[in-house]
Protein backbone atom coordinates (compact mmCIF):
# COMPACT_ATOMS: atom_id res chain seq x y z
CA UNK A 1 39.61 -9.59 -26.23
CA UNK A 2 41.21 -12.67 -28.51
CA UNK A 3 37.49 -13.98 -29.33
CA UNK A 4 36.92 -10.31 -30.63
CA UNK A 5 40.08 -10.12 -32.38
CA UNK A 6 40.07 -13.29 -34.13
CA UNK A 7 36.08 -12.42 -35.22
CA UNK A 8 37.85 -8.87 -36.65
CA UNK A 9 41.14 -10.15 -38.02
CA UNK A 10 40.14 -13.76 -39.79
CA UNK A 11 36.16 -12.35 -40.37
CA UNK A 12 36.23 -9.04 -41.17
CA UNK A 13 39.79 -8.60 -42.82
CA UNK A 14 40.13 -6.71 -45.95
CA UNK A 15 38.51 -9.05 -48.17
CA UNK A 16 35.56 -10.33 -46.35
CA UNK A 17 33.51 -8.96 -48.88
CA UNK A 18 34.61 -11.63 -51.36
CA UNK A 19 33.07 -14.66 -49.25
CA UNK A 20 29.87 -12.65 -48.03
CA UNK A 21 27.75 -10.09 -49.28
CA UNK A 22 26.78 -8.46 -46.08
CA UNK A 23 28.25 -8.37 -42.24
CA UNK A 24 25.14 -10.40 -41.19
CA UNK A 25 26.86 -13.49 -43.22
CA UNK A 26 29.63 -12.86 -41.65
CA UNK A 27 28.87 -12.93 -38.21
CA UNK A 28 26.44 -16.21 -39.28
CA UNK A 29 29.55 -17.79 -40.25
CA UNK A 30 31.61 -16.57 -37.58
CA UNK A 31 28.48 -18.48 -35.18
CA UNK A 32 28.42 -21.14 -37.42
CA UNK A 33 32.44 -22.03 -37.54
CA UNK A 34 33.21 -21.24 -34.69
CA UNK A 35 30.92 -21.99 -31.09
CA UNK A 36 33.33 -21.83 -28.76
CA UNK A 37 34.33 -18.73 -29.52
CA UNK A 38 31.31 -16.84 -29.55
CA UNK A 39 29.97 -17.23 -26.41
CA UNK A 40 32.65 -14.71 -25.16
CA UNK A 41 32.32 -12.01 -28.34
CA UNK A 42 29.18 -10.27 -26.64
CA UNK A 43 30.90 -9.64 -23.60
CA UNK A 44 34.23 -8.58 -25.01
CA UNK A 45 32.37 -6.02 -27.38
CA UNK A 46 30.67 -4.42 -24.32
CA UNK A 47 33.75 -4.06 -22.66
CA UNK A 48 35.56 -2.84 -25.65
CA UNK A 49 31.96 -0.13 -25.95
CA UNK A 50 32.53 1.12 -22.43
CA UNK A 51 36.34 1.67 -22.97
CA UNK A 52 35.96 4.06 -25.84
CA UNK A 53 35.10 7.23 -24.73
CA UNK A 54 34.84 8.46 -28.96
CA UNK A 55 33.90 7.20 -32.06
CA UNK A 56 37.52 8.25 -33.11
CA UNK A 57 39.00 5.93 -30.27
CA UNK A 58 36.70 3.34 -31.13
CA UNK A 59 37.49 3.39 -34.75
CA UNK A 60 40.92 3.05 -33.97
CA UNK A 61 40.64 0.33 -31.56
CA UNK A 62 38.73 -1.93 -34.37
CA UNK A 63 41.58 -1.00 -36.82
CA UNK A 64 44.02 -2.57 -34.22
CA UNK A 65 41.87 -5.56 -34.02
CA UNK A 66 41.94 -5.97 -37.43
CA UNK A 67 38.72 -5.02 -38.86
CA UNK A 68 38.47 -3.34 -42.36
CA UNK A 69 34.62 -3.21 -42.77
CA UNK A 70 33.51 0.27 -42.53
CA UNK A 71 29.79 0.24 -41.19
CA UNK A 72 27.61 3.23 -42.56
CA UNK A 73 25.81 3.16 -39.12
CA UNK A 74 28.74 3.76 -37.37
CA UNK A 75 30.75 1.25 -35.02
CA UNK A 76 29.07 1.95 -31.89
CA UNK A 77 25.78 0.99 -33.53
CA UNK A 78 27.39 -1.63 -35.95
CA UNK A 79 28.97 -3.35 -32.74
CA UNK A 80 25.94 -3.75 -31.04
CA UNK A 81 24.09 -4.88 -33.72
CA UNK A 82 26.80 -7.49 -33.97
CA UNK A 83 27.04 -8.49 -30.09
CA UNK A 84 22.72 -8.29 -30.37
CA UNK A 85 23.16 -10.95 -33.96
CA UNK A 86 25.53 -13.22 -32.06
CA UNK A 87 23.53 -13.52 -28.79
CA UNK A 88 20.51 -14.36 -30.81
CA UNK A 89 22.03 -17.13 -33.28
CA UNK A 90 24.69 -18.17 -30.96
């Protein structure tokens, strides 16, 4: 999972809000910047879905990775919508 973790950790850190104004930029920059990288983000996030059983072990697992955004639609959703963003633009 290092193309996830490096998305989380140098994307989503604690003060992404400062260069975007919502995740969408984000993961359009993320696309953008980085190509290489993104191809394997979709399939790293759908392992990373199927190994949390809970929202709670989820959660947890994107704190370890680094991630401080908080999505209101919750991470299961929020991840998907991600992995669904990034196989579009990418």
């Amino acid at each position: 999972m290092d193309n996830l973790t490096y998305l989380m950790a140098a994307y989503f850190h604690e003060d992404w809000s400062l260069h975007q104004e919502t995740w969408q930029d984000v993961v359009d920059e993320f696309v953008h910047d980085d190509p290489i990288r993104v191809r394997a983000v979709p399939d790293e996030i759908d392992a990373l879905l199927c190994a949390s059983a809970t929202i709670e072990d989820l959660d947890e697992r994107l704190m370890e990775l680094g991630c401080a955004y908080d999505p209101t639609e919750g991470s299961r959703a929020w991840l998907a919508a991600v992995r669904d963003r990034i196989r579009v633009d990418g």
